[in-house]
Protein backbone atom coordinates (compact mmCIF):
# COMPACT_ATOMS: atom_id res chain seq x y z
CA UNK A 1 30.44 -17.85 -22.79
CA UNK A 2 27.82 -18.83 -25.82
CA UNK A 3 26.62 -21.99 -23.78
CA UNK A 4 25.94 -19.08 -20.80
CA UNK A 5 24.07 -17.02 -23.54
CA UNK A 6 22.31 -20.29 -25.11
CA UNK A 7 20.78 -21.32 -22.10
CA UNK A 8 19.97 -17.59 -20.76
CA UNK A 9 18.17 -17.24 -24.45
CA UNK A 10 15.93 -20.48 -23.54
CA UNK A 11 14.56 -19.46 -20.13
CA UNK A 12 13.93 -15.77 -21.28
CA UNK A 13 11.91 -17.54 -24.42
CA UNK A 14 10.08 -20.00 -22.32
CA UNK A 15 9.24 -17.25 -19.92
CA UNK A 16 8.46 -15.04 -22.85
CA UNK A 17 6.25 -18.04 -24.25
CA UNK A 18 4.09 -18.54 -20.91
CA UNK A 19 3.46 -14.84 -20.34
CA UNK A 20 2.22 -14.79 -24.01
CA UNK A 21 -0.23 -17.26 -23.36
CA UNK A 22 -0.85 -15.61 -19.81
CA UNK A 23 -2.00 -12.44 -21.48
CA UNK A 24 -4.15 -14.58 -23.95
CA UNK A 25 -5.72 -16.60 -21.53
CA UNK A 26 -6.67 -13.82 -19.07
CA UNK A 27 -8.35 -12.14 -21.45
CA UNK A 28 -10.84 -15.28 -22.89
CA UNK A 29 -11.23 -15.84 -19.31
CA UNK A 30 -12.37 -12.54 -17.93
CA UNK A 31 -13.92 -10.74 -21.32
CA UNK A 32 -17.12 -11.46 -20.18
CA UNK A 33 -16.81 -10.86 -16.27
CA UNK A 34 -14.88 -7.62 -16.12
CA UNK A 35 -12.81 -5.97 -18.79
CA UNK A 36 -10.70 -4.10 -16.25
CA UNK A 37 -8.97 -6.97 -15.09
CA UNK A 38 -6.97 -7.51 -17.89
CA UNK A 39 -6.02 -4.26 -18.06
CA UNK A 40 -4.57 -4.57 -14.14
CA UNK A 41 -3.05 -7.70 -15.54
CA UNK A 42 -1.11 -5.86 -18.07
CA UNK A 43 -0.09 -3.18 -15.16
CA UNK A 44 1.21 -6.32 -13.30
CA UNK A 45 3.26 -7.20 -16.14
CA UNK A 46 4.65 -4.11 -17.08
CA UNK A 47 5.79 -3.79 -13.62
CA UNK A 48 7.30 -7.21 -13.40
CA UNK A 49 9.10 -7.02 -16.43
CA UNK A 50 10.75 -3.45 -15.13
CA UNK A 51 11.61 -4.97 -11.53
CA UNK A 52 12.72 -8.04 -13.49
CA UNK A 53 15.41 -5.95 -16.03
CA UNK A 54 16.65 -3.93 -12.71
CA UNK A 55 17.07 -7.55 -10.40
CA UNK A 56 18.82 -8.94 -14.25
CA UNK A 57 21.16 -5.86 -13.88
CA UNK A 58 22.28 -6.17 -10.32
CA UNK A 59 24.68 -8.33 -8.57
CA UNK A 60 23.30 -10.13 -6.38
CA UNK A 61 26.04 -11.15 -4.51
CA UNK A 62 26.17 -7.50 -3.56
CA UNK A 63 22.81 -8.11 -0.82
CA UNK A 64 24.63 -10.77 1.29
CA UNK A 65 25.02 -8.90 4.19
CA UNK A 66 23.01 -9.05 7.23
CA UNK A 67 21.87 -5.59 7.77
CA UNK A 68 19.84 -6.13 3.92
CA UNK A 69 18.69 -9.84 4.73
CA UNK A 70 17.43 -9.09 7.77
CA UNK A 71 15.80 -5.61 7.23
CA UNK A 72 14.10 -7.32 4.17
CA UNK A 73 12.84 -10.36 6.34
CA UNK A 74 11.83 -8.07 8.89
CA UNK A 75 10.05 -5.99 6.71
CA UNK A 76 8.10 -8.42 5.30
CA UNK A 77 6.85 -9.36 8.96
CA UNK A 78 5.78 -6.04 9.80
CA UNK A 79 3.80 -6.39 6.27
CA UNK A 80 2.12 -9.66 6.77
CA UNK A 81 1.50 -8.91 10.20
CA UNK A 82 -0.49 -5.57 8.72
CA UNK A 83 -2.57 -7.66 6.67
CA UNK A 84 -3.98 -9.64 9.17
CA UNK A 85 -5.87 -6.62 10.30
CA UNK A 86 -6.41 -5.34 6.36
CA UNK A 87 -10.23 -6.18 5.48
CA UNK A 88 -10.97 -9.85 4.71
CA UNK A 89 -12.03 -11.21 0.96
CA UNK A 90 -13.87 -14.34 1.31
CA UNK A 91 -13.15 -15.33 4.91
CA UNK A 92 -9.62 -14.75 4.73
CA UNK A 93 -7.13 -11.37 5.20
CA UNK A 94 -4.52 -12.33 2.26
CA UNK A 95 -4.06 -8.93 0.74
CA UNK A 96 -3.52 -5.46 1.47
CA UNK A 97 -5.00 -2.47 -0.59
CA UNK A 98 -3.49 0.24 -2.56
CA UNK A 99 -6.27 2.72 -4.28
CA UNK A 100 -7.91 -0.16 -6.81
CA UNK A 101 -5.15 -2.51 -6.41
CA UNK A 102 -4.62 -4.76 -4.09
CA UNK A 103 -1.17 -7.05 -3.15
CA UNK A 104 -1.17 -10.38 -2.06
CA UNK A 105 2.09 -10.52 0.39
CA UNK A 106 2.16 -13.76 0.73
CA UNK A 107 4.00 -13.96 -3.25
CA UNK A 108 6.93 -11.31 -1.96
CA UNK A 109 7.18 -12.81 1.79
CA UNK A 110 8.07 -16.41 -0.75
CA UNK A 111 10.99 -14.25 -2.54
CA UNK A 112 12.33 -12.64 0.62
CA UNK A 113 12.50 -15.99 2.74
CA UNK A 114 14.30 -17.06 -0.54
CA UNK A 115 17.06 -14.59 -0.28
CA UNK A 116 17.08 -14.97 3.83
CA UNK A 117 17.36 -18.83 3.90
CA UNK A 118 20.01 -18.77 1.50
CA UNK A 119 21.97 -15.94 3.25
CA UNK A 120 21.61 -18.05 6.44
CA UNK A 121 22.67 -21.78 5.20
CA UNK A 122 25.74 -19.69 2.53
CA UNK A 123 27.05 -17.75 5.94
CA UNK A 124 26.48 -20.29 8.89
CA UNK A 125 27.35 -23.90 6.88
CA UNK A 126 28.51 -24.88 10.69
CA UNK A 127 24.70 -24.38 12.10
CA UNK A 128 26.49 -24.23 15.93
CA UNK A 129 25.85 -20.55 16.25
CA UNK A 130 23.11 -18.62 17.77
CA UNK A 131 22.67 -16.51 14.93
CA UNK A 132 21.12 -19.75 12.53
CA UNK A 133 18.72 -20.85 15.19
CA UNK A 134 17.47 -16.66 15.40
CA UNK A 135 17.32 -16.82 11.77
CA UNK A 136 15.27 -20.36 11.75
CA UNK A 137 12.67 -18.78 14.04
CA UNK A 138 12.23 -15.60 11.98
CA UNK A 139 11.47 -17.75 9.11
CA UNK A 140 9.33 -19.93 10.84
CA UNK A 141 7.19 -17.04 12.22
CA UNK A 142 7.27 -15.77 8.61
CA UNK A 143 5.65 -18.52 7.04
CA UNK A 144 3.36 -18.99 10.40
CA UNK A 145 2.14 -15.54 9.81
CA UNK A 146 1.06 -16.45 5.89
CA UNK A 147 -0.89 -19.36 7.56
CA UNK A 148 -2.72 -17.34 9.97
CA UNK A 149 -4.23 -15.52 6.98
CA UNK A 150 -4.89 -18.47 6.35
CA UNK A 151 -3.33 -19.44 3.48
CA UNK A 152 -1.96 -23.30 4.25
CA UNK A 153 -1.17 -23.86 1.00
CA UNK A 154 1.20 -20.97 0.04
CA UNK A 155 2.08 -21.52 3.34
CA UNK A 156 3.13 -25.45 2.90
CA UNK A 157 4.68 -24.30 -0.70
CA UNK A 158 7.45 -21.51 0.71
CA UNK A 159 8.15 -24.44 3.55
CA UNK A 160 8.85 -26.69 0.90
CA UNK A 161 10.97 -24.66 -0.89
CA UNK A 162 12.69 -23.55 2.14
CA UNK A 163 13.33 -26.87 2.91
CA UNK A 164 14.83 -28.05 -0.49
CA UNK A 165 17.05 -25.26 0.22
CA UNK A 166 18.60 -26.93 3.52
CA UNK A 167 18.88 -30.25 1.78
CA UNK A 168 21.27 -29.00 -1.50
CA UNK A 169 22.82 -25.85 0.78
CA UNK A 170 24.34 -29.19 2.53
CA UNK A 171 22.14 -29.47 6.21
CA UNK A 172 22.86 -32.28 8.25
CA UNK A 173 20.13 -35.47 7.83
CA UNK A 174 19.19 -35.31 11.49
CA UNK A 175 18.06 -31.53 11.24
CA UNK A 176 16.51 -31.75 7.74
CA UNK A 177 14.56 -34.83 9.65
CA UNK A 178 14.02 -32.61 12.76
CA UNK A 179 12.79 -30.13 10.38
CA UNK A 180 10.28 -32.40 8.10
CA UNK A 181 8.63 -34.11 11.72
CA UNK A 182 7.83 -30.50 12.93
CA UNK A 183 6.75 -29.39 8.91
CA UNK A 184 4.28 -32.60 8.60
CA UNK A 185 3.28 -32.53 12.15
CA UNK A 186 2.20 -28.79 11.70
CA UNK A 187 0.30 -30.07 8.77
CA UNK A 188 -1.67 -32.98 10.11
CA UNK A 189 -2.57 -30.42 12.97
CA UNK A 190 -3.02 -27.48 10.78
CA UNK A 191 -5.91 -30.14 8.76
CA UNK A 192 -7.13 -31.98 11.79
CA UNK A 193 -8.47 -28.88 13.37
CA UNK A 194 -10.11 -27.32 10.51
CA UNK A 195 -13.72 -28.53 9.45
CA UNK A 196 -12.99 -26.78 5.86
CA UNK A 197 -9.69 -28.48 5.37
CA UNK A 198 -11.49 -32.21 6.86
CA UNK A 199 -13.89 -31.71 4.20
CA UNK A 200 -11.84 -30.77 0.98
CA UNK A 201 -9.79 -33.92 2.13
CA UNK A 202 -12.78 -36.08 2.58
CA UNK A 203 -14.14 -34.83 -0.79
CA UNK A 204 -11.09 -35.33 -2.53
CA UNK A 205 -11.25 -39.04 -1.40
CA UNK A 206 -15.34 -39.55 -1.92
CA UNK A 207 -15.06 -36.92 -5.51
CA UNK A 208 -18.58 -38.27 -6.43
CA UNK A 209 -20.18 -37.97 -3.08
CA UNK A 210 -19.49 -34.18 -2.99
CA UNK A 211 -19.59 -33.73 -6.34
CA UNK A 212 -22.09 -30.64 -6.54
CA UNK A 213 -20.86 -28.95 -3.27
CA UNK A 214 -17.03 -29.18 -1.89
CA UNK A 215 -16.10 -30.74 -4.82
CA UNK A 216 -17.80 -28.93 -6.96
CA UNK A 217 -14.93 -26.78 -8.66
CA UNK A 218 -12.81 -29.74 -9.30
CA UNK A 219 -15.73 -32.17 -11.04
CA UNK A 220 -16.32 -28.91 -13.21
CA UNK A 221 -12.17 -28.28 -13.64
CA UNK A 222 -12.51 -32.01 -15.19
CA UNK A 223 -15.27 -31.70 -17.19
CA UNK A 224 -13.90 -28.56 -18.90
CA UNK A 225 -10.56 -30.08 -19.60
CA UNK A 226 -12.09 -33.31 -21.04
CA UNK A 227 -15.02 -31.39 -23.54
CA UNK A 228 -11.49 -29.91 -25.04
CA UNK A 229 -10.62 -32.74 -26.74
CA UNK A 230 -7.50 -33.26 -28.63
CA UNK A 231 -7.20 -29.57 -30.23
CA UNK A 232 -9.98 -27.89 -27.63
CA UNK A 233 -13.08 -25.91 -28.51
CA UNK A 234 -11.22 -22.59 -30.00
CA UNK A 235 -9.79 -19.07 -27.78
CA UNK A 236 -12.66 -17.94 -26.31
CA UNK A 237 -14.76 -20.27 -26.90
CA UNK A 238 -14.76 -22.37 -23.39
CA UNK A 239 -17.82 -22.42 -21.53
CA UNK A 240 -17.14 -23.60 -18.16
CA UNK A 241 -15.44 -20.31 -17.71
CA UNK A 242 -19.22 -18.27 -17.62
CA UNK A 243 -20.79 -19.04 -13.90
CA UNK A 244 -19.94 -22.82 -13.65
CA UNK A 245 -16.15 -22.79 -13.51
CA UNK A 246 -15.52 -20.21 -10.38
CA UNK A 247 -12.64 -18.83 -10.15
CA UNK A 248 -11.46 -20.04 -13.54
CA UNK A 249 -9.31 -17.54 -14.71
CA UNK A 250 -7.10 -18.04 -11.46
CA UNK A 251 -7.54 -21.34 -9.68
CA UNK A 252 -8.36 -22.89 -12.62
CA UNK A 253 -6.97 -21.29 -15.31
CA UNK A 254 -5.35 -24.88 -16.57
CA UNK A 255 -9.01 -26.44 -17.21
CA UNK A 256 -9.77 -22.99 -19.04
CA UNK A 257 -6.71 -24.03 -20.98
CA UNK A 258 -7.79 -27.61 -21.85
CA UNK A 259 -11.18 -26.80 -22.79
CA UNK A 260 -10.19 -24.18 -25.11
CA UNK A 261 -6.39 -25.40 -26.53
CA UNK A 262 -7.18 -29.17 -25.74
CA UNK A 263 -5.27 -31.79 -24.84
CA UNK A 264 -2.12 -30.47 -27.30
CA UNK A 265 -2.39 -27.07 -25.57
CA UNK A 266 -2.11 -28.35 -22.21
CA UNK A 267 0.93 -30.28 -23.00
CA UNK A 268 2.63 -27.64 -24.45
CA UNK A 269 1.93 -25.15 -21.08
CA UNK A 270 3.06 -28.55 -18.99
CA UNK A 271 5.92 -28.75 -21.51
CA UNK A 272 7.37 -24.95 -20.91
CA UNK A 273 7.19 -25.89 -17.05
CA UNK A 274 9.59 -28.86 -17.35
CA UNK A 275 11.99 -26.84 -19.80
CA UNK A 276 12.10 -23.74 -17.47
CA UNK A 277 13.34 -26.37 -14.82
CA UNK A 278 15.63 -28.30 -17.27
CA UNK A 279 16.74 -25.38 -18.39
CA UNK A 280 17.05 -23.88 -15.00
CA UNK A 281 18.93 -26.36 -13.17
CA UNK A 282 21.28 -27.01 -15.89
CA UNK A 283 22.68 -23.13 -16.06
CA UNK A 284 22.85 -23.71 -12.04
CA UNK A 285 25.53 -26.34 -12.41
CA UNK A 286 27.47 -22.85 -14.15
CA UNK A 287 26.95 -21.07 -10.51
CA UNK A 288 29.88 -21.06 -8.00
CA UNK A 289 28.85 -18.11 -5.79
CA UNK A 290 26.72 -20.84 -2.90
CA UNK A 291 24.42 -17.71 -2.44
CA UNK A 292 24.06 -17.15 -5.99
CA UNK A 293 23.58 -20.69 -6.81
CA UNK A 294 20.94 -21.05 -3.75
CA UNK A 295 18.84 -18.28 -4.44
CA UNK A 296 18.61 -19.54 -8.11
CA UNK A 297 17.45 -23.11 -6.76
CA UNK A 298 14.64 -21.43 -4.84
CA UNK A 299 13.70 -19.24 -7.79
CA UNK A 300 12.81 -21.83 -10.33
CA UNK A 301 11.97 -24.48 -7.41
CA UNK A 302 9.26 -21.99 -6.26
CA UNK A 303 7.87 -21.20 -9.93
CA UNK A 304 8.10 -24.61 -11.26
CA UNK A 305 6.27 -26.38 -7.69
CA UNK A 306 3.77 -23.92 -7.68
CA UNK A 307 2.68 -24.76 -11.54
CA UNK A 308 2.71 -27.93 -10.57
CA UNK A 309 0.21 -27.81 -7.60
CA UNK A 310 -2.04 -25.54 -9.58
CA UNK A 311 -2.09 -28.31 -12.54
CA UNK A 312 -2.54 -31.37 -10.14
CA UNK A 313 -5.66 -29.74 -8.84
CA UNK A 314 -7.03 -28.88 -11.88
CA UNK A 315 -6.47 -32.30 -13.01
CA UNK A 316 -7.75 -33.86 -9.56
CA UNK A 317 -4.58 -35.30 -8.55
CA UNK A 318 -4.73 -33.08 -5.29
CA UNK A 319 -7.35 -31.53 -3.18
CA UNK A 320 -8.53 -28.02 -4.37
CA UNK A 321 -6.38 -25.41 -2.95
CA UNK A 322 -6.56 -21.54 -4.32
CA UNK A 323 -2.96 -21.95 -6.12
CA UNK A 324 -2.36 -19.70 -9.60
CA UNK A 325 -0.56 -20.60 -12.73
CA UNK A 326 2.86 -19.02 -12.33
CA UNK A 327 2.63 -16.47 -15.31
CA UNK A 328 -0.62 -17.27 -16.91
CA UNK A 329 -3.37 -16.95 -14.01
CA UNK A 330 -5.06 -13.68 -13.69
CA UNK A 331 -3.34 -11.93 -10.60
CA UNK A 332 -1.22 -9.47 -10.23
CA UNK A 333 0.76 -10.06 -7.17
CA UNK A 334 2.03 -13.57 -8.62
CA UNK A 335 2.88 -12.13 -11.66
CA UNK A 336 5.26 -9.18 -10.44
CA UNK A 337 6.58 -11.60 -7.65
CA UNK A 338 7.67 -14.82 -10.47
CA UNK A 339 8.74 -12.00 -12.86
CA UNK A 340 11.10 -10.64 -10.28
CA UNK A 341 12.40 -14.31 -9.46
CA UNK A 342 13.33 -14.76 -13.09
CA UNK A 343 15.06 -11.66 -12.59
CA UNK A 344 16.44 -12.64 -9.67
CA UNK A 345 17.32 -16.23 -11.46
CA UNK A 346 19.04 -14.66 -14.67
CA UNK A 347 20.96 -12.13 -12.41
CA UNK A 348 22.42 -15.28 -10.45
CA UNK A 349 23.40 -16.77 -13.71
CA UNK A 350 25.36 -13.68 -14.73
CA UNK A 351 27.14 -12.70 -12.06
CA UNK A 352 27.05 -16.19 -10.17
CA UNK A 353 29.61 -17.85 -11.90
CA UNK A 354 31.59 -15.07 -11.66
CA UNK A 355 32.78 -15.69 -8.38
């Protein structure tokens, strides 16, 4: 029982930790663009940390029936299919709008398809029944509706995920192969027909030749992190941030990071990441429950890839894609949604090895 507490305590101080800095951040970022988005921040938070105690609270087990699995995933179509029509924000119809706020459904459609695939691979391990290939193609047109917003990215992410979750929930090698033709065959499609996506690629490959136009956020992103230095210019005192880093306290809230925490600061954010998944994984090897124990795997998969992406972009490694820093980045939607999945996560590793 104290090694289930001891490792609990960790993730609920490394999450404690990155929200910290979150808060922080946000506010150096956007004190000189608009003071209201922090305080919407802090309204995400408060709101994530209440969903997150009730999820913490609850059994989870207790949702693995089909008439909440599938009223949840078919909810969530009915919602992203609704915000294809809601108005667009820079070319693309990602968010639906509540008085001043607005939600990015995308983040909760990721958590819902987590709780459906693992319902689906925990009740049919057999996959011979017509009720796993009518789940597969709700999921599928789940995470085709996210990239018709577009959003091929997120998109890409929640198929990953969903994926990972075939391949430890025990799916045979010649459907998880099936499965990752179709995924990367979607992709090179998905790229080939889009001038936008041909040209991020292309820049990504030739960074100097596009180096004041499509690559113009990730030259900047570098230049930021490297005028940090070892211990970074101060809080607040970045200037990338003002008019030359766009979106910086989202997409690139890691170079706002480097250039104003340096070099150690960075590695300490990178550092939480890779203890949240130590951490993570090794109170999963406590789960017996197979739903439990899947639902946890998507949780911190999810949180931990996504942190990942939005660093490797920052740092160049991948082509710029609009991916936030799970807890830190300014936006609310991601910050309610990865505060429920820790809820969801520390739920999973009370009652999970229960039963």
């Amino acid at each position: 029982m104290l090694k289930v507490y001891l490792y609990d305590r960790a993730i609920l101080t490394v999450v404690t930790v990155l929200l910290t800095i979150g808060v922080t951040m946000v506010f150096s970022a956007t004190a000189l663009v608009d003071t209201f988005l922090i305080f919407k921040q802090i309204s995400a938070l408060l709101i994530g940390i209440t969903g997150a105690v009730i999820l913490f609270s609850f059994d989870i087990k207790k949702i693995a029936n089909p008439i909440v699995i599938y009223s949840l995933i078919a909810l969530n179509f009915v919602v992203l299919v609704a915000t294809l029509f809601s108005p667009a924000i820079r070319n693309v119809h990602r968010w639906i709008f509540i008085g001043p706020f607005s939600v990015q459904t995308s983040e909760f459609a990721k958590l819902s398809l987590i709780l459906f695939t693992s319902y689906v691979i925990a009740k049919y391990p057999n996959l011979k029944t017509h009720e796993f290939y009518i789940a597969s193609f709700m999921g599928s047109a789940v995470i085709l509706l996210i990239y018709l917003q577009p959003d091929l990215s997120t998109a890409f992410l929640i198929a990953f995920t969903v994926g990972l979750l075939m391949v430890v929930g025990g799916i045979p090698f010649k459907i998880l192969l099936a499965g990752s033709l179709i995924l990367s065959w979607f992709v090179v499609v998905a790229i080939l027909f889009s001038s936008y996506r041909l040209k991020r690629i292309y820049a990504f490959l030739n960074p100097e030749t596009f180096e004041i136009t499509t690559n113009f956020q990730t030259i900047q992103s570098l230049i930021a992190i490297g005028s940090g230095g070892v211990w970074g210019k101060g809080l607040g005192q970045g200037v990338q941030k003002v008019g030359t880093l766009p979106l910086a306290y989202s997409d690139f809230m890691f170079a706002v990071i480097g250039e104003e925490l340096g070099f150690v600061g960075s590695v300490f954010v990178l550092i939480l990441f890779l203890l949240l998944l130590f951490k993570g994984i090794r109170r999963l090897t406590l789960v017996r429950d197979k739903f439990s124990f899947l639902v946890g795997v998507g949780c911190i998969t999810s949180i931990v890839l996504t942190a990942f992406i939005h660093i490797s972009v920052n740092l160049g490694i991948l082509p710029s894609t609009g991916v936030p820093l799970p807890f830190i980045s300014l936006g609310g939607s991601s910050l309610i949604a990865n505060l429920w999945a820790i809820g969801l996560f520390m739920g999973v590793a009370r009652y999970g090895s229960k039963g």
